[in-house]
PDB file of N, CA and C in Angstrom:
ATOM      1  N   UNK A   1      47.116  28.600  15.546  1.00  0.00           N
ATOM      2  CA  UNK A   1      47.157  29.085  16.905  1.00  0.00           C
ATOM      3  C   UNK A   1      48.214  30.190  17.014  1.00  0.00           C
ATOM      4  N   UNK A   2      47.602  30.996  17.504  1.00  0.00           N
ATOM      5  CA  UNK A   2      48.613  32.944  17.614  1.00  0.00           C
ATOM      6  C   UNK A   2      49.293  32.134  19.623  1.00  0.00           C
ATOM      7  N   UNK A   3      50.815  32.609  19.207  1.00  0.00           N
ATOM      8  CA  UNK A   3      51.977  32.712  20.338  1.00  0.00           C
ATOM      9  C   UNK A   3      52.142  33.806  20.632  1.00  0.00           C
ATOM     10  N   UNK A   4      51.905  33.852  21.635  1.00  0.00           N
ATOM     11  CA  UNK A   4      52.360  35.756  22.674  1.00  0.00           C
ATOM     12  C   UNK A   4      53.640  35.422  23.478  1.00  0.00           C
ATOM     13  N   UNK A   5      54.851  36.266  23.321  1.00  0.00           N
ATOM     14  CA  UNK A   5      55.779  36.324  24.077  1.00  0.00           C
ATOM     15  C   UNK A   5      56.314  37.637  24.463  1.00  0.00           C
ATOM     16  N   UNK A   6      56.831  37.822  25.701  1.00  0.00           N
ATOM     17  CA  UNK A   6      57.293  39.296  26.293  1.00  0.00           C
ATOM     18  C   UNK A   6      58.744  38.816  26.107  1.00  0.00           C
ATOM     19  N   UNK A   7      60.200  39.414  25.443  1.00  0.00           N
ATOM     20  CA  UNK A   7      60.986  38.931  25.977  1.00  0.00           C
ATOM     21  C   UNK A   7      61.953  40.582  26.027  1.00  0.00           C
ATOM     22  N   UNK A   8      63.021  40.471  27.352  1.00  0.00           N
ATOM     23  CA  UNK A   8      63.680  41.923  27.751  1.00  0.00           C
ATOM     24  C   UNK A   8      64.310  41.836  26.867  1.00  0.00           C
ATOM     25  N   UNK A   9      64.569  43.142  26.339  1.00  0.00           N
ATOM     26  CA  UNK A   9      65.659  43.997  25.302  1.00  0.00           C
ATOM     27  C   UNK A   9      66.386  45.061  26.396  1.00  0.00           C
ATOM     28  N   UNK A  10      67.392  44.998  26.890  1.00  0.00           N
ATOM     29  CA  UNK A  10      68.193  45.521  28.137  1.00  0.00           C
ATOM     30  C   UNK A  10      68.795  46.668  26.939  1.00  0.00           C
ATOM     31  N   UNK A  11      68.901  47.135  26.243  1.00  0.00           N
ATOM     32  CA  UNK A  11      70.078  47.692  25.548  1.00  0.00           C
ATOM     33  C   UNK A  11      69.212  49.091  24.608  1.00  0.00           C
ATOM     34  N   UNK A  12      67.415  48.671  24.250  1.00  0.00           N
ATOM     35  CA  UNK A  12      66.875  49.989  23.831  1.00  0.00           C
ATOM     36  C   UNK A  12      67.010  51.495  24.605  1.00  0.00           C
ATOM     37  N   UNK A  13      67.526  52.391  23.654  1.00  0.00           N
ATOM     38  CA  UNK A  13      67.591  53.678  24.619  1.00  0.00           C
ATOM     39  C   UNK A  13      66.420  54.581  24.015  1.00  0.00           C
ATOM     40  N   UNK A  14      65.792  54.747  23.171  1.00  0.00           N
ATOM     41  CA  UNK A  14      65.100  55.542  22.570  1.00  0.00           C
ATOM     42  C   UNK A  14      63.904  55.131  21.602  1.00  0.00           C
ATOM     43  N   UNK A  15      62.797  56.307  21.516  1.00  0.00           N
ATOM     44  CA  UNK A  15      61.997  55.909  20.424  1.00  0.00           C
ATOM     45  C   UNK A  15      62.345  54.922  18.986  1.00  0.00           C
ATOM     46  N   UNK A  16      63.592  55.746  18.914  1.00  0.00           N
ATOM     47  CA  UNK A  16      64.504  55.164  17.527  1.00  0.00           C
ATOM     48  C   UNK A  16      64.704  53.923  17.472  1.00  0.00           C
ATOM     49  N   UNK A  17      64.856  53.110  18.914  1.00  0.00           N
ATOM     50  CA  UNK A  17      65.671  52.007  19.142  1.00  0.00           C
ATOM     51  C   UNK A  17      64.076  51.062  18.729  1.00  0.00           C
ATOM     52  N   UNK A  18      63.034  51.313  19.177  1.00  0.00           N
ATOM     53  CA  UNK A  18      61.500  50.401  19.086  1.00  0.00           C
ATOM     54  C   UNK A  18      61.389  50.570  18.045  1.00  0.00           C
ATOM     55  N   UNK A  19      61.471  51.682  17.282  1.00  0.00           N
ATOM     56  CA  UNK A  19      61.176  51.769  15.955  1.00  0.00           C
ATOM     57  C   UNK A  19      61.663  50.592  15.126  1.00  0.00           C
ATOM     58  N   UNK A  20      63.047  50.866  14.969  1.00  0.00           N
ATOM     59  CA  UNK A  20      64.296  49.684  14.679  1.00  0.00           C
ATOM     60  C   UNK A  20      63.221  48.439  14.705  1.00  0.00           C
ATOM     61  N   UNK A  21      63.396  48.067  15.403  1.00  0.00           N
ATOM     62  CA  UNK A  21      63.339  46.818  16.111  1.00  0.00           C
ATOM     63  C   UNK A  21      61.911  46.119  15.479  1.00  0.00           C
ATOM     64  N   UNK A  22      60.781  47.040  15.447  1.00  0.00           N
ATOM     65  CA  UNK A  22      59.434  46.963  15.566  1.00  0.00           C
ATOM     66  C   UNK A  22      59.503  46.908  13.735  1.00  0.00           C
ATOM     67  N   UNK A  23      60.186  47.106  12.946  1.00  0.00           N
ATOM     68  CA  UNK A  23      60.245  47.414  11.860  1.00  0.00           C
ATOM     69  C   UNK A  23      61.092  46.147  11.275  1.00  0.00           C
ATOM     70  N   UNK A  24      61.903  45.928  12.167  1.00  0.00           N
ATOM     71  CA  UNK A  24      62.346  44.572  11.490  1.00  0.00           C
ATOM     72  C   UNK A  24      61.792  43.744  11.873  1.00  0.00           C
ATOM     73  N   UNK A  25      60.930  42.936  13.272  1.00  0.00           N
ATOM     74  CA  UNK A  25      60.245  41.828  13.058  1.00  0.00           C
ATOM     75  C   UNK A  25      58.494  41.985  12.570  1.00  0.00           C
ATOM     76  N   UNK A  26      58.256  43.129  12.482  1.00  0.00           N
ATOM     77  CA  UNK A  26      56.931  42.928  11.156  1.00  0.00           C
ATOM     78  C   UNK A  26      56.999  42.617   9.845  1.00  0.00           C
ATOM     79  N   UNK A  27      58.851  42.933   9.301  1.00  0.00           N
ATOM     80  CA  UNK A  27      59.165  41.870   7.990  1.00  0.00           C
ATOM     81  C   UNK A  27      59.672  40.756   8.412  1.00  0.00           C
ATOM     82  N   UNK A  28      58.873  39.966   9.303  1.00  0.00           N
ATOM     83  CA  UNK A  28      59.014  38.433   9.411  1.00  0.00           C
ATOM     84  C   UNK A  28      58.014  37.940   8.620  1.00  0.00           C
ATOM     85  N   UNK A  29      57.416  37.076   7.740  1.00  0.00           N
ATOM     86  CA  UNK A  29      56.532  36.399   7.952  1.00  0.00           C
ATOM     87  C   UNK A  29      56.094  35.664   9.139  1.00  0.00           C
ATOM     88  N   UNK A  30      54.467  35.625   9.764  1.00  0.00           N
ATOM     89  CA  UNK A  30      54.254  35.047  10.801  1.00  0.00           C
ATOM     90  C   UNK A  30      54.261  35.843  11.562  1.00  0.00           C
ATOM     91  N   UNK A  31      54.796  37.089  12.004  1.00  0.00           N
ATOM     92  CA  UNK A  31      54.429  38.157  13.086  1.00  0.00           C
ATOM     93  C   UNK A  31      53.042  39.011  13.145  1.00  0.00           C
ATOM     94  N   UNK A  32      52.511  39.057  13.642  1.00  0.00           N
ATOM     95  CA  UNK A  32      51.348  39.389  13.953  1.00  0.00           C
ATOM     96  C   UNK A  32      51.090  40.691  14.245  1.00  0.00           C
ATOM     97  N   UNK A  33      52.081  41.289  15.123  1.00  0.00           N
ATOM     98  CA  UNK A  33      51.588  42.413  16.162  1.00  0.00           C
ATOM     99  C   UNK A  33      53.179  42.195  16.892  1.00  0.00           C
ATOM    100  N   UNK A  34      53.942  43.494  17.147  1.00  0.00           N
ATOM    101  CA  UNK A  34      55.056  43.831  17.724  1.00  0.00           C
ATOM    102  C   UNK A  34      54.725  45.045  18.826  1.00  0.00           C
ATOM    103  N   UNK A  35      55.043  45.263  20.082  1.00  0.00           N
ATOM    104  CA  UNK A  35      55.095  46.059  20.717  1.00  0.00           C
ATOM    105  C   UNK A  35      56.567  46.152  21.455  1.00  0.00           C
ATOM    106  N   UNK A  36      57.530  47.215  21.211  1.00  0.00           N
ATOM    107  CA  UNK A  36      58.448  47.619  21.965  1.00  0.00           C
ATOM    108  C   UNK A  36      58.232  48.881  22.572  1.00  0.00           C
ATOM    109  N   UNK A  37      58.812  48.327  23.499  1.00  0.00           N
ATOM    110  CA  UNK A  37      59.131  49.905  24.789  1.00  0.00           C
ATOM    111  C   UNK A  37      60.315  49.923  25.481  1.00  0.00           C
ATOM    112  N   UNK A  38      60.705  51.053  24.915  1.00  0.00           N
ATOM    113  CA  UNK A  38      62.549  51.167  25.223  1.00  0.00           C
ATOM    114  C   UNK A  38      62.459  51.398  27.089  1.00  0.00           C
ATOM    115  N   UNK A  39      61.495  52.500  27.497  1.00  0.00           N
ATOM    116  CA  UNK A  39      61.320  52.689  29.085  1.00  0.00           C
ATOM    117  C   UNK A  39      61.324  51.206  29.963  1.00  0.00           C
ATOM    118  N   UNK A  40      60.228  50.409  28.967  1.00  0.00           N
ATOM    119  CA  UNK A  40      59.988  49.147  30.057  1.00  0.00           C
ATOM    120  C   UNK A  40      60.949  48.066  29.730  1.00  0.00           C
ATOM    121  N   UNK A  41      62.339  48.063  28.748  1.00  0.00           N
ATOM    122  CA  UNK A  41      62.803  47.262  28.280  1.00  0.00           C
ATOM    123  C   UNK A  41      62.707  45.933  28.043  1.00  0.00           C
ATOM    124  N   UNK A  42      60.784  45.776  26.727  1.00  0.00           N
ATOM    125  CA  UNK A  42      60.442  44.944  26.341  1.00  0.00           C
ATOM    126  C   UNK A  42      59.924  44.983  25.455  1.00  0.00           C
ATOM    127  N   UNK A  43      60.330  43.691  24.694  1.00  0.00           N
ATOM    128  CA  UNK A  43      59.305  43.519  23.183  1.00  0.00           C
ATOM    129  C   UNK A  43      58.223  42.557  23.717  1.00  0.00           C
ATOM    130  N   UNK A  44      56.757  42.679  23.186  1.00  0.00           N
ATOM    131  CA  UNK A  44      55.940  41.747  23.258  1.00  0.00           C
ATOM    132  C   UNK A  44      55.839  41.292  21.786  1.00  0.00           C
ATOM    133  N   UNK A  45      55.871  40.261  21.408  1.00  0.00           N
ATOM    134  CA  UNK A  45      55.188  39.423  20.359  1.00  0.00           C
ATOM    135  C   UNK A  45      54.605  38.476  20.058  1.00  0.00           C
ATOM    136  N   UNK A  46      53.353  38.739  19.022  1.00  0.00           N
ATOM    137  CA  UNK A  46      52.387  37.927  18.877  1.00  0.00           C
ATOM    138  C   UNK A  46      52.743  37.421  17.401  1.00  0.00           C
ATOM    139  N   UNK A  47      52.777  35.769  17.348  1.00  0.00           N
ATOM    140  CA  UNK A  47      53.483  35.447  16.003  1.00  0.00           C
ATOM    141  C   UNK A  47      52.905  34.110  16.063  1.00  0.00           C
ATOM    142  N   UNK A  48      52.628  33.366  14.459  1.00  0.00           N
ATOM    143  CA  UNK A  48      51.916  31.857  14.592  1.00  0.00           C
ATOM    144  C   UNK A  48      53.042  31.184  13.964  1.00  0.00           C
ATOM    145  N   UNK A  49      53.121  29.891  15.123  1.00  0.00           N
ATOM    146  CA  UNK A  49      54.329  29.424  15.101  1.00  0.00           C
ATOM    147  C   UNK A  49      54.340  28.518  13.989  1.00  0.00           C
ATOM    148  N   UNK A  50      53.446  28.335  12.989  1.00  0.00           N
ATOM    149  CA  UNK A  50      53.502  27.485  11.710  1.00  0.00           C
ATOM    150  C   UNK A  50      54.453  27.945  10.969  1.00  0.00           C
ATOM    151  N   UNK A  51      54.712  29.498  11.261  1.00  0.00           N
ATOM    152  CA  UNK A  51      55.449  30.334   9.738  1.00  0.00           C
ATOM    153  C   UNK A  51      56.711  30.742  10.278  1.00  0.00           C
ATOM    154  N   UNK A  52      56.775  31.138  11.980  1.00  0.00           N
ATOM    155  CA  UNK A  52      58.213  31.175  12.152  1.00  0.00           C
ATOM    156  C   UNK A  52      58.256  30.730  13.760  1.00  0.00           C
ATOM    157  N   UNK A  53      59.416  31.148  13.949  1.00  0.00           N
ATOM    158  CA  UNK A  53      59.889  30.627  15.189  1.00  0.00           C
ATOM    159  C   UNK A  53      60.068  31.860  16.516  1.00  0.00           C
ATOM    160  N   UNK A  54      60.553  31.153  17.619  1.00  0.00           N
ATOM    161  CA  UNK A  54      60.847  32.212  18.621  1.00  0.00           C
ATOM    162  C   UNK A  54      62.163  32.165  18.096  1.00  0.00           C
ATOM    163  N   UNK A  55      62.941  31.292  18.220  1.00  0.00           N
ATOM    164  CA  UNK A  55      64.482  31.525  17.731  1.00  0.00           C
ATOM    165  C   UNK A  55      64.649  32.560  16.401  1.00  0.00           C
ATOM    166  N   UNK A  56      64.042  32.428  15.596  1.00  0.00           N
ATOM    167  CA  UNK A  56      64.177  33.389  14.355  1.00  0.00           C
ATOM    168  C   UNK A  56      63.578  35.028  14.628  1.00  0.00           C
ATOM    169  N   UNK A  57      63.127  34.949  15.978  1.00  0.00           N
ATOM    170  CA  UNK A  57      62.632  36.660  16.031  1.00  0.00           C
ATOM    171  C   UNK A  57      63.556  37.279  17.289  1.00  0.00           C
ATOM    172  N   UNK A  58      64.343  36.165  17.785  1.00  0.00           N
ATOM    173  CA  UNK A  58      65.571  36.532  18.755  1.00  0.00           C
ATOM    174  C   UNK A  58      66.701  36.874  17.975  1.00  0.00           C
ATOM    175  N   UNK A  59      66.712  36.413  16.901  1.00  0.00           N
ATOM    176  CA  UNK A  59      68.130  36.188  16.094  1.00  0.00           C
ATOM    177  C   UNK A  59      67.694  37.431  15.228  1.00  0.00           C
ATOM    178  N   UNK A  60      66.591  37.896  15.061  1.00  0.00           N
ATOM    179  CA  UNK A  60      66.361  39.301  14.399  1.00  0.00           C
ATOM    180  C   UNK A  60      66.461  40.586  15.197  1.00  0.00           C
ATOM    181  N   UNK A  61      66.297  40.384  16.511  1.00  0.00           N
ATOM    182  CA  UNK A  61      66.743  41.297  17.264  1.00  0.00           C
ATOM    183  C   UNK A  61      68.162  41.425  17.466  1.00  0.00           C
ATOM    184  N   UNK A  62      68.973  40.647  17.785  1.00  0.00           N
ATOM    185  CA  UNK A  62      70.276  40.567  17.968  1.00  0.00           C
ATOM    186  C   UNK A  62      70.989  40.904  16.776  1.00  0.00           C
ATOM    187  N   UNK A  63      70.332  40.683  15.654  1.00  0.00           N
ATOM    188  CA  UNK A  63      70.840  41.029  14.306  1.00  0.00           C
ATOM    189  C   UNK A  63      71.117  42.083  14.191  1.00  0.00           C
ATOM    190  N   UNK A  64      70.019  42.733  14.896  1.00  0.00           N
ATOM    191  CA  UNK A  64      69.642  44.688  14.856  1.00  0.00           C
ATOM    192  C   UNK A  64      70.465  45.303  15.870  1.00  0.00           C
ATOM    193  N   UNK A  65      70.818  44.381  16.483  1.00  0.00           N
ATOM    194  CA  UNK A  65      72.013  44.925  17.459  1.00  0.00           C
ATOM    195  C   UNK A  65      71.985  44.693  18.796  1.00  0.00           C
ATOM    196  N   UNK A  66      70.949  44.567  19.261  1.00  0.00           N
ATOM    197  CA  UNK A  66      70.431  44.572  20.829  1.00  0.00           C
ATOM    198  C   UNK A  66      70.592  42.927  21.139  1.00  0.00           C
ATOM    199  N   UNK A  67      70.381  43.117  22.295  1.00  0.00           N
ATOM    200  CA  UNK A  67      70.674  42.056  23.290  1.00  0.00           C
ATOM    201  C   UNK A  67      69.198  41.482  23.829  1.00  0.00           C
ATOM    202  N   UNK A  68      68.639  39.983  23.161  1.00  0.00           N
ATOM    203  CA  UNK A  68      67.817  39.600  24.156  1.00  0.00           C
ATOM    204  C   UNK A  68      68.260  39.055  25.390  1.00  0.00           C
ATOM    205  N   UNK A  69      67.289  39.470  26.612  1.00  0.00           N
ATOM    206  CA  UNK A  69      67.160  38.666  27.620  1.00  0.00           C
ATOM    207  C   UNK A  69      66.844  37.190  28.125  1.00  0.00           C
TER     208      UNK A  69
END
């Protein structure tokens, strides 16, 4: 079963910043599909929760520097 979550990234300023971001949780295993948008300050992700977690794709953002919501 595929998990969809929107969660705010308050802190993207630029193309650069989704890029980032979008680039490190597609080397998750288990991510599916990443959409960031620095304008709407949000990641959507689609990920099956057999292979990873929501906690492990928060802790990859924050890793990268940004701040989840």
């Amino acid at each position: 079963m595929i998990e969809s979550v929107v969660l705010t990234v308050t802190d993207m300023k630029c193309g650069g910043c989704e890029t980032n971001i979008t680039g490190k949780l597609e080397a998750i295993n288990g991510v599916i599909s990443v959409k960031a948008s620095f304008k709407e300050k949000e990641v959507s992700v689609e990920y099956d929760p057999e292979k990873t977690t929501l906690d492990t794709i928060k802790d990859t953002i924050t890793s990268a520097g940004f701040t989840v919501k």
